[in-house]
C-alpha atoms as a PDB file:
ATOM      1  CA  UNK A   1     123.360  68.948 106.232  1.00  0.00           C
ATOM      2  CA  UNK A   2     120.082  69.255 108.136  1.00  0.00           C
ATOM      3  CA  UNK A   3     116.529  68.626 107.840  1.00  0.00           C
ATOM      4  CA  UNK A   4     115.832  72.383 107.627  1.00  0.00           C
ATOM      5  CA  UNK A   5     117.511  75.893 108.555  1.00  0.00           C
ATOM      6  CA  UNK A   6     119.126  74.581 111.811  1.00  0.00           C
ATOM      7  CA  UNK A   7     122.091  74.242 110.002  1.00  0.00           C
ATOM      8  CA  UNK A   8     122.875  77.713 109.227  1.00  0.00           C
ATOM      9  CA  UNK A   9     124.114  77.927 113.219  1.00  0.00           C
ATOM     10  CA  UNK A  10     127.286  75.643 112.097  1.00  0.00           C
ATOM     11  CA  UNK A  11     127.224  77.344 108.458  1.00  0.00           C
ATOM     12  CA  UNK A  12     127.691  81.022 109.751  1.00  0.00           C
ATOM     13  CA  UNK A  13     130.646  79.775 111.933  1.00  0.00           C
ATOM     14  CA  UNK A  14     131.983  78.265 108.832  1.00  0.00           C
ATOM     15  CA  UNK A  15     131.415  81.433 106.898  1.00  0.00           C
ATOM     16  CA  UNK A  16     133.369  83.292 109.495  1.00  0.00           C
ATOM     17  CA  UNK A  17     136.125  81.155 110.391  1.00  0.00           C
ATOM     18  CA  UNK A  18     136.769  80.480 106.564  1.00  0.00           C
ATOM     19  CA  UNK A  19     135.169  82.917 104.118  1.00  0.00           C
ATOM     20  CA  UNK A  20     137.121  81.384 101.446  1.00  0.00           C
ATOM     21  CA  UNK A  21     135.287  77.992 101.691  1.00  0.00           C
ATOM     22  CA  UNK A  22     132.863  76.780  99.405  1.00  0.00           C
ATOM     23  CA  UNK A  23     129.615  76.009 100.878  1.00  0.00           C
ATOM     24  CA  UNK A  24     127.245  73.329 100.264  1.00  0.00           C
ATOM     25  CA  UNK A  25     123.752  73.133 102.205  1.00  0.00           C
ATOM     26  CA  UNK A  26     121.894  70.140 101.952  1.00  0.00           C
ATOM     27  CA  UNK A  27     117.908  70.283 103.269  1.00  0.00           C
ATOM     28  CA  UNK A  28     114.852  67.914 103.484  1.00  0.00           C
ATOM     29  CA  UNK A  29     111.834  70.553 103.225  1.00  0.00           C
ATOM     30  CA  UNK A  30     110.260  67.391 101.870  1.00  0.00           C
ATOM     31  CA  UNK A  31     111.195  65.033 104.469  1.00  0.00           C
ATOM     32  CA  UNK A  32     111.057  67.837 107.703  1.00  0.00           C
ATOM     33  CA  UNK A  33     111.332  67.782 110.313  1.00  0.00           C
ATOM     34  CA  UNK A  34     112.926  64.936 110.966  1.00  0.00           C
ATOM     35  CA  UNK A  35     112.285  65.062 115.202  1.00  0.00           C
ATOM     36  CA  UNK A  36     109.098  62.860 114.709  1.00  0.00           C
ATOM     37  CA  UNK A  37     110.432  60.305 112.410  1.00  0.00           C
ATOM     38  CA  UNK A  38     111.508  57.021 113.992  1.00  0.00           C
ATOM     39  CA  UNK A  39     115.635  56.328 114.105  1.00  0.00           C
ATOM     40  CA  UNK A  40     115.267  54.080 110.813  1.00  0.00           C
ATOM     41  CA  UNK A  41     112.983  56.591 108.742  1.00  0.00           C
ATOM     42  CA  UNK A  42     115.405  59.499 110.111  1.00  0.00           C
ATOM     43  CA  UNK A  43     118.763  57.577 109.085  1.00  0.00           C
ATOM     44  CA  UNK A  44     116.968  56.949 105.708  1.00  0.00           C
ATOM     45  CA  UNK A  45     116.344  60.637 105.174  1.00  0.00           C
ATOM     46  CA  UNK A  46     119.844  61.593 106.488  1.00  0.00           C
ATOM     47  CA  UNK A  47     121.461  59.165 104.027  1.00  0.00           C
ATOM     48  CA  UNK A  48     119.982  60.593 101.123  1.00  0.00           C
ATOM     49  CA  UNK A  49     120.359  64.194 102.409  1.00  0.00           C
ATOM     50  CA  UNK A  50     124.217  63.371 102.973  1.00  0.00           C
ATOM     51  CA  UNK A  51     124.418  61.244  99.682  1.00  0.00           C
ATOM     52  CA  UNK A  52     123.267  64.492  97.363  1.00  0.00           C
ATOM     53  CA  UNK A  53     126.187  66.551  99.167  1.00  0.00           C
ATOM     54  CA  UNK A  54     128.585  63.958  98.558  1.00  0.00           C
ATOM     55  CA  UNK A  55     128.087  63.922  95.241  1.00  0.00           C
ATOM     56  CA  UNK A  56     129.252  67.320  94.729  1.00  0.00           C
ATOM     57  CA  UNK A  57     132.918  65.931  96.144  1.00  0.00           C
ATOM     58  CA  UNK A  58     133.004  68.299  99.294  1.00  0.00           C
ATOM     59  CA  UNK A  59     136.085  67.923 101.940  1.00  0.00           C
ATOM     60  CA  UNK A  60     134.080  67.303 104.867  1.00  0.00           C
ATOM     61  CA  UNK A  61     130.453  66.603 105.650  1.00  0.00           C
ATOM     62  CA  UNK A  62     128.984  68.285 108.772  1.00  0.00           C
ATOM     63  CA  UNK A  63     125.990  66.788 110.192  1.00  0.00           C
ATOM     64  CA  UNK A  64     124.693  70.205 111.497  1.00  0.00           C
ATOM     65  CA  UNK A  65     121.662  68.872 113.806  1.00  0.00           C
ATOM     66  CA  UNK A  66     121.806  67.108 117.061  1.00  0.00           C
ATOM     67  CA  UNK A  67     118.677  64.760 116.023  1.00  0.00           C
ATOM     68  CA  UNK A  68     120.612  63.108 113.326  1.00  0.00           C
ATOM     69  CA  UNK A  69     123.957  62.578 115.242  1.00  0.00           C
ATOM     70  CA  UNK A  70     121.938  60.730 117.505  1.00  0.00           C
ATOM     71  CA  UNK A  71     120.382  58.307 115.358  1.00  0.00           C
ATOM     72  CA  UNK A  72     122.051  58.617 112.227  1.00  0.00           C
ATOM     73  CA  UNK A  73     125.861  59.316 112.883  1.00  0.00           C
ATOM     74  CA  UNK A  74     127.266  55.786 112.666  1.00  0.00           C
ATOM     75  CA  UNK A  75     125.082  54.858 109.391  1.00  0.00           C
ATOM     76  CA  UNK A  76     126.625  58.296 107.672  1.00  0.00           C
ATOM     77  CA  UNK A  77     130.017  57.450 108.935  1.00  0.00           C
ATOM     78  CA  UNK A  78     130.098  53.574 107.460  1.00  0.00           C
ATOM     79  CA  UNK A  79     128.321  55.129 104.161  1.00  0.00           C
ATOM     80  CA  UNK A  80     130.875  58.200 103.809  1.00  0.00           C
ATOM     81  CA  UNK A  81     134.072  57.722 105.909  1.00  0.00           C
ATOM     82  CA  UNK A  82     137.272  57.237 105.119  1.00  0.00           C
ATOM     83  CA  UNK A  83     136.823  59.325 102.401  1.00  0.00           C
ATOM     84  CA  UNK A  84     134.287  62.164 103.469  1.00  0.00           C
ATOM     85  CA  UNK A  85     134.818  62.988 107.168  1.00  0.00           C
ATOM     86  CA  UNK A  86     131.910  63.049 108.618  1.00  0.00           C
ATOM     87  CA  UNK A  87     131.312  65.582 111.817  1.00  0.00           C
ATOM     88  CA  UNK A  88     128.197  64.851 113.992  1.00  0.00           C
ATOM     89  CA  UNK A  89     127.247  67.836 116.840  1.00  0.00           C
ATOM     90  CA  UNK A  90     127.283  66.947 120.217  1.00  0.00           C
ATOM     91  CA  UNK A  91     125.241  68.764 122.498  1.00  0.00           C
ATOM     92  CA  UNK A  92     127.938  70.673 124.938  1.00  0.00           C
ATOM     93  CA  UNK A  93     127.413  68.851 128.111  1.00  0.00           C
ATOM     94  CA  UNK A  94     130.708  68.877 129.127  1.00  0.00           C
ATOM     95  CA  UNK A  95     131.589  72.359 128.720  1.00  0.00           C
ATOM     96  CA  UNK A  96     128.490  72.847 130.688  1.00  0.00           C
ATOM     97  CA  UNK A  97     129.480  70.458 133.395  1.00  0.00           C
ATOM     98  CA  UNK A  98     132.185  72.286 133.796  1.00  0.00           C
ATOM     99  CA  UNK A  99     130.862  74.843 134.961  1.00  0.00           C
ATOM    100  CA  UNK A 100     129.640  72.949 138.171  1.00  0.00           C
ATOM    101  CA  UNK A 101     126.826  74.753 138.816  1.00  0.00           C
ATOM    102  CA  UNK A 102     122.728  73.275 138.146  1.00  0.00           C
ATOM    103  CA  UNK A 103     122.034  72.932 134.065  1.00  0.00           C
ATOM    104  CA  UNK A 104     119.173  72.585 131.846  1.00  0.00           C
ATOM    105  CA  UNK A 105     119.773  70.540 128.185  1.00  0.00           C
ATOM    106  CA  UNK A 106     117.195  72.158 125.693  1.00  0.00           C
ATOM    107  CA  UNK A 107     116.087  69.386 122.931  1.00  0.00           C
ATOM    108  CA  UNK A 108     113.807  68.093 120.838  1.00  0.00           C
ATOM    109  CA  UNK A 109     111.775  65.714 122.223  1.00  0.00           C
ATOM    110  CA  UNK A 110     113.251  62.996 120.045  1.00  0.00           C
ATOM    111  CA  UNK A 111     116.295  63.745 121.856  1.00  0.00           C
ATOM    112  CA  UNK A 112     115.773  64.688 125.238  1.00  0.00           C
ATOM    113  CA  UNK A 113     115.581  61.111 126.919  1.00  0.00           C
ATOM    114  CA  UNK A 114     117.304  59.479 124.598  1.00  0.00           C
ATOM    115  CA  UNK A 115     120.230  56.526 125.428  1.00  0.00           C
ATOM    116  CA  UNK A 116     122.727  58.825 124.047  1.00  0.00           C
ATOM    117  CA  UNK A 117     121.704  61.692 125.684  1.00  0.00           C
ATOM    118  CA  UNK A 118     121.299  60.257 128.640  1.00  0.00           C
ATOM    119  CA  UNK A 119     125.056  58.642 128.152  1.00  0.00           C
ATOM    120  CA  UNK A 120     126.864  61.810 127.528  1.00  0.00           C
ATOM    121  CA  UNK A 121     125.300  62.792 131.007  1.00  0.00           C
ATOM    122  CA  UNK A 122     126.551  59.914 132.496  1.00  0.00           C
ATOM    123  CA  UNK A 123     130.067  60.274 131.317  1.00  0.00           C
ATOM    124  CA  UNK A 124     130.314  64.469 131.698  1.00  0.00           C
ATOM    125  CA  UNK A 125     128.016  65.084 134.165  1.00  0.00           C
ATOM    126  CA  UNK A 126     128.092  62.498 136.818  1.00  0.00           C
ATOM    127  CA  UNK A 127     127.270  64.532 140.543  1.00  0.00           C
ATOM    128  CA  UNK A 128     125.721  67.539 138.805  1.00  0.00           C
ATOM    129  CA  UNK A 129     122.054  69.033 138.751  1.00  0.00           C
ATOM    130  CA  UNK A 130     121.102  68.324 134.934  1.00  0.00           C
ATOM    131  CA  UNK A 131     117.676  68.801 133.953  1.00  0.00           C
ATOM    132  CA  UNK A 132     116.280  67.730 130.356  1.00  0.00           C
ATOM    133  CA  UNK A 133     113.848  69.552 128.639  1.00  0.00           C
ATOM    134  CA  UNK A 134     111.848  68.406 125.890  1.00  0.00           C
ATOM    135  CA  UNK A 135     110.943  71.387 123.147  1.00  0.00           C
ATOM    136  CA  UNK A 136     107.786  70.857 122.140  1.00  0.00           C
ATOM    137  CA  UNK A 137     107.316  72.552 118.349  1.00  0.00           C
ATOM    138  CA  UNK A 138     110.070  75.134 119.082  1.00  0.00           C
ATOM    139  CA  UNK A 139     112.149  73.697 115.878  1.00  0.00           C
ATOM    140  CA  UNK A 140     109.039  73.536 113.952  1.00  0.00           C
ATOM    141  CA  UNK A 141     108.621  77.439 114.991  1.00  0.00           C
ATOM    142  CA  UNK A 142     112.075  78.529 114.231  1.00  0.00           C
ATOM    143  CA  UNK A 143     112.424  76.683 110.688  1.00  0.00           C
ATOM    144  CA  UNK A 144     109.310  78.445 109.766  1.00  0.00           C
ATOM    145  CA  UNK A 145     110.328  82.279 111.246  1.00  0.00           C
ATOM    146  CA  UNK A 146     106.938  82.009 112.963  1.00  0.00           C
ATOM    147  CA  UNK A 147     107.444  84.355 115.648  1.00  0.00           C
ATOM    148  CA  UNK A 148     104.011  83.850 117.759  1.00  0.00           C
ATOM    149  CA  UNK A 149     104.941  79.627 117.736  1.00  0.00           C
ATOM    150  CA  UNK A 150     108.701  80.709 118.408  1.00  0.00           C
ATOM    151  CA  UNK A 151     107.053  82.455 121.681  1.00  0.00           C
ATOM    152  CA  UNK A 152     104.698  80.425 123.057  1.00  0.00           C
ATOM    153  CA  UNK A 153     107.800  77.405 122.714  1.00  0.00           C
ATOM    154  CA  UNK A 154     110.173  79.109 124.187  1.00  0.00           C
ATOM    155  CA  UNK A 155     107.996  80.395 126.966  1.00  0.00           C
ATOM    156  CA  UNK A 156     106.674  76.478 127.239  1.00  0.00           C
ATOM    157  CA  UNK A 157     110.611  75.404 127.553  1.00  0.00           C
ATOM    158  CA  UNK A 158     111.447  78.051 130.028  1.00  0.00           C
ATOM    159  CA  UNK A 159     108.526  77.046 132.450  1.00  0.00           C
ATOM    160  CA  UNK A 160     109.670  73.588 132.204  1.00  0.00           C
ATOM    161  CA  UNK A 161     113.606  74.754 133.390  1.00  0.00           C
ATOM    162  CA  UNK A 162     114.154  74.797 137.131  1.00  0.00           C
ATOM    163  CA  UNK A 163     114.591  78.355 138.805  1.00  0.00           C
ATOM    164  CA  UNK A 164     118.087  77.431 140.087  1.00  0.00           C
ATOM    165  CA  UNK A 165     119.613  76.516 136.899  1.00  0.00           C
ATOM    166  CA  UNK A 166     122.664  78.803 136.047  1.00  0.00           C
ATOM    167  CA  UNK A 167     123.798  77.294 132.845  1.00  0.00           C
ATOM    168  CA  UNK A 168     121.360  76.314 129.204  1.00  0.00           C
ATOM    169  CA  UNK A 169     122.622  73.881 126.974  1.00  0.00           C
ATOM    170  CA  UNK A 170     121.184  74.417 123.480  1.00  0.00           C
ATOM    171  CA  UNK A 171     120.550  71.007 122.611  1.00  0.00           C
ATOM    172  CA  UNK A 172     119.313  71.326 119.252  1.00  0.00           C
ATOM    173  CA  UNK A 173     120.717  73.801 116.359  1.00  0.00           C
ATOM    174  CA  UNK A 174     117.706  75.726 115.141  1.00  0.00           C
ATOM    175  CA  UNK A 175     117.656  76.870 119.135  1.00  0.00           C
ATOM    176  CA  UNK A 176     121.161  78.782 118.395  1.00  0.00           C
ATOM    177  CA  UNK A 177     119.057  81.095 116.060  1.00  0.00           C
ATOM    178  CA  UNK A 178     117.136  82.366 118.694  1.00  0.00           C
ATOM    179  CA  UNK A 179     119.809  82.258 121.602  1.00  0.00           C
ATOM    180  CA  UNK A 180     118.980  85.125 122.823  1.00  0.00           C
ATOM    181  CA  UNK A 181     115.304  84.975 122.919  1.00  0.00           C
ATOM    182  CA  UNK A 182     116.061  81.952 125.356  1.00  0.00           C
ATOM    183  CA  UNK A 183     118.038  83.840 127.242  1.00  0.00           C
ATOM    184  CA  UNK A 184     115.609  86.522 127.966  1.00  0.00           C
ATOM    185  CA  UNK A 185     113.153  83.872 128.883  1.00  0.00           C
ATOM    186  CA  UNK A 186     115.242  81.655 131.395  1.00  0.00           C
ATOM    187  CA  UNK A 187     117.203  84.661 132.960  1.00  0.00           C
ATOM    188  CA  UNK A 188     115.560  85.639 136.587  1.00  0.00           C
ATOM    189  CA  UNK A 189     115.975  88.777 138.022  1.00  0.00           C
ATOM    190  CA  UNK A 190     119.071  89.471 139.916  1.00  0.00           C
ATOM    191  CA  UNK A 191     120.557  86.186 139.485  1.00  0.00           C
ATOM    192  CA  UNK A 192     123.776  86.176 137.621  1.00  0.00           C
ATOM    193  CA  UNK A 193     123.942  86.284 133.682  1.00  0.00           C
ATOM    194  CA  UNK A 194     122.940  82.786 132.219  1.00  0.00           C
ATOM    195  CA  UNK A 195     124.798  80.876 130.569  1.00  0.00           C
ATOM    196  CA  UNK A 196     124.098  79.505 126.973  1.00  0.00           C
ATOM    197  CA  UNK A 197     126.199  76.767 124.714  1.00  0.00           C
ATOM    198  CA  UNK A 198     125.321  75.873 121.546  1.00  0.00           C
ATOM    199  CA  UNK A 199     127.775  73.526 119.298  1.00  0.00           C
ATOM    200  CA  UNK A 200     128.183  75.720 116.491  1.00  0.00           C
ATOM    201  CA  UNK A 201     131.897  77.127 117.270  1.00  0.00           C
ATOM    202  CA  UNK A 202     133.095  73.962 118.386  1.00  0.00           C
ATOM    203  CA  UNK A 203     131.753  71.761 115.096  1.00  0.00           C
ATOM    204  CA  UNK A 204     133.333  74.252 112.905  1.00  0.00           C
ATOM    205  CA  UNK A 205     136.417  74.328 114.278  1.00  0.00           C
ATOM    206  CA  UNK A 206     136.441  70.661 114.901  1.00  0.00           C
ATOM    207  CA  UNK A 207     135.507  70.698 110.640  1.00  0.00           C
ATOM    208  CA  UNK A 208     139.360  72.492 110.043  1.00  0.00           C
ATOM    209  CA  UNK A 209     141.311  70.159 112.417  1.00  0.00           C
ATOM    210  CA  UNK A 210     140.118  67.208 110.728  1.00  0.00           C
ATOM    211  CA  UNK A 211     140.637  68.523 107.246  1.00  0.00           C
ATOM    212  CA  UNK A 212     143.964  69.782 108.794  1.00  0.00           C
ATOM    213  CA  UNK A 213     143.290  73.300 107.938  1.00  0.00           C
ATOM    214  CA  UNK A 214     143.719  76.910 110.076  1.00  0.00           C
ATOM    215  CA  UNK A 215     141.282  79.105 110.590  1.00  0.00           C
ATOM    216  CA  UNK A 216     141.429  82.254 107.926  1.00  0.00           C
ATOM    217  CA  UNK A 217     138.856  84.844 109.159  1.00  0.00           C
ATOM    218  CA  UNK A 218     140.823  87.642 107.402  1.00  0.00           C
ATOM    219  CA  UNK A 219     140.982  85.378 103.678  1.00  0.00           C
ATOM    220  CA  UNK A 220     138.993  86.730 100.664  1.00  0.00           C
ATOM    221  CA  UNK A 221     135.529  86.901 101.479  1.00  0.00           C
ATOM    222  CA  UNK A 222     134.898  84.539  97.949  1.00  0.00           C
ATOM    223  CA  UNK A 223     133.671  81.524  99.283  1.00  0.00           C
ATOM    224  CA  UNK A 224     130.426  80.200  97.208  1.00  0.00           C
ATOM    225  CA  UNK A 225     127.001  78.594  97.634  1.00  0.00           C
ATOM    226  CA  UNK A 226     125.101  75.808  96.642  1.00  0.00           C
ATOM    227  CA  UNK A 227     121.915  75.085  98.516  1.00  0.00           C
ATOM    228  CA  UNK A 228     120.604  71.487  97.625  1.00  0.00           C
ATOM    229  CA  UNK A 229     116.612  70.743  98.708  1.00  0.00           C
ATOM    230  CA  UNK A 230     116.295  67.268  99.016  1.00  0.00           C
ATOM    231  CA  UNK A 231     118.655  66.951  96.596  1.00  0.00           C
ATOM    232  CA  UNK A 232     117.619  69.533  93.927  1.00  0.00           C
ATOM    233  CA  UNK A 233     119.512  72.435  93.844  1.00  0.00           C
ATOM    234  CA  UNK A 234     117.557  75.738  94.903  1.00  0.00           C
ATOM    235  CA  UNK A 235     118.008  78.510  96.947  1.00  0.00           C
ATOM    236  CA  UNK A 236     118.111  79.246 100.692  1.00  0.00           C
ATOM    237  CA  UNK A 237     114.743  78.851 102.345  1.00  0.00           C
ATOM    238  CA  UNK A 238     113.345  82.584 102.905  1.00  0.00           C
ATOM    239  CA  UNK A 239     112.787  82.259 106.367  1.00  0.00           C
ATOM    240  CA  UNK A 240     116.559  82.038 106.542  1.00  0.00           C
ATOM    241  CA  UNK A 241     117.209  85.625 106.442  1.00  0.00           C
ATOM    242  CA  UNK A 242     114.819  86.094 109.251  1.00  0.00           C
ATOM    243  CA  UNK A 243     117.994  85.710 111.462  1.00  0.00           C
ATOM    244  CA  UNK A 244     121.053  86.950 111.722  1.00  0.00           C
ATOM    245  CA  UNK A 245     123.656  83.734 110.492  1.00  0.00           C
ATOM    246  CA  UNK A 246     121.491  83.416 107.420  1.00  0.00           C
ATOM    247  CA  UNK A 247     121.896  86.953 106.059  1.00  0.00           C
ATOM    248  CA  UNK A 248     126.009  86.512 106.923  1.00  0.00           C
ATOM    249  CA  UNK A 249     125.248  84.308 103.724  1.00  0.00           C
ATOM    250  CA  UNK A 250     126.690  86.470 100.368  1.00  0.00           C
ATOM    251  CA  UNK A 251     124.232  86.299  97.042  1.00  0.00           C
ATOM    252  CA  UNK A 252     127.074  84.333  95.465  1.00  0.00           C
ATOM    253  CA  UNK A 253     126.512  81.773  92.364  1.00  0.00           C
ATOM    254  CA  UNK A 254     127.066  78.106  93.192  1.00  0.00           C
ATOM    255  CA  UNK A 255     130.665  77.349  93.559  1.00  0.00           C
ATOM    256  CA  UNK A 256     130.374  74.369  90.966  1.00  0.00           C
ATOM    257  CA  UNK A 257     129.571  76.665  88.179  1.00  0.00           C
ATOM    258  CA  UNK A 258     132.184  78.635  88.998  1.00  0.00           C
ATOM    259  CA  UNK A 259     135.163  76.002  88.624  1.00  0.00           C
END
């Protein structure tokens, strides 16, 4: 679940770590984007977005944008959980940490500055460089396959990220789409390759442990899907196949009309 098209970042590393699993995708076009909303309007729009996937009985629920993890995580856990697991993404501060060297966290602005931001700092990156940028309209761009917007963001973002930085945290999932555009833009000449990390890999695989399942990237390529639009079922957005996860996405029919 996501407001929009960010989610087909943790979708695509579903797809390919499973290709046997039935997919549901639930979107808000008429509530998004969510990065504006205050926390209670947000959690309200997550809940319903989470409640018209549930209803379709799927193993796990993945919360596939940062922005509602923040703010709406615990209210979709109490709502869902024991029964649904319910997987939030984290931006990947630690990993990044790790690497010891100065970062930048790209967000939305409703995230960048926020108390649990600014916590998973505190407890992965305490002594290191970190520098949080705020993303003005870059998820807005991206949902939308507007490739001027998607430029001028990106370029806004990158002038905003400090010259030494060696290491990019992709703090929101609609910036996973365009990766490598962000790469291009932050990378300085002759300084060693930069570093991105989104949360795509990691919430996918984190999806199988809890379900207690193994990845299967060689299974039967048969998985289905059902794309749900604030709760109506529909079909993918058509900026989705402007990028590369959302054509991985077969033509199938919806999995519950196949059962």
């Amino acid at each position: 679940m996501d407001s929009g098209i960010g989610l087909l970042a943790a979708t695509a590393a579903v797809r390919r770590l499973r290709p046997d699993a039935d997919l549901v995708l639930s979107l808000d076009p008429d509530g998004m984007p969510w990065g504006p909303r205050t926390p209670e309007d947000l959690t309200r729009r997550a809940l319903g977005v989470a409640e018209a996937a549930a209803a379709r009985r799927p193993d796990a629920l993945i919360v596939g944008c940062n922005t509602a993890s923040v703010h709406a995580l615990p209210a979709l856990r109490a709502r869902l959980e024991p029964g649904i697991p319910v997987i939030g993404t984290v931006p990947a501060i630690k990993p990044a940490a790790a690497g010891g060297g100065p970062f930048a966290i790209w967000a939305t602005p409703a995230t960048t500055g926020s108390a649990y931001q600014r916590g998973l700092i505190a407890d992965f990156a305490d002594g290191v460089p970190v520098t949080e940028v705020p993303c003005w309209g870059l998820a807005e761009a991206i949902e939308h396959a507007d490739e001027a917007a998607i430029e001028t963001a990106v370029a806004a973002a990158a002038a905003l990220t400090p010259a030494e930085v060696t290491t990019v945290v992709l703090g929101c999932t609609h910036y996973e789409l365009v990766a490598e555009r962000i790469r291009a833009a932050v990378q300085r000449p002759g300084a060693a390759p930069l570093v991105l990390h989104g949360s795509a890999g990691a919430v996918a695989a984190q999806a199988l442990r809890r379900l207690g399942e193994l990845p299967a990237s060689g299974a039967p390529a048969e998985g289905g899907l059902t794309v749900l639009l604030s709760g109506r079922e529909g079909e993918l957005p058509a900026a989705a196949l402007h990028y590369a996860e959302g054509r991985l996405l077969p033509a199938v029919e919806p999995f519950a009309d196949r059962r």
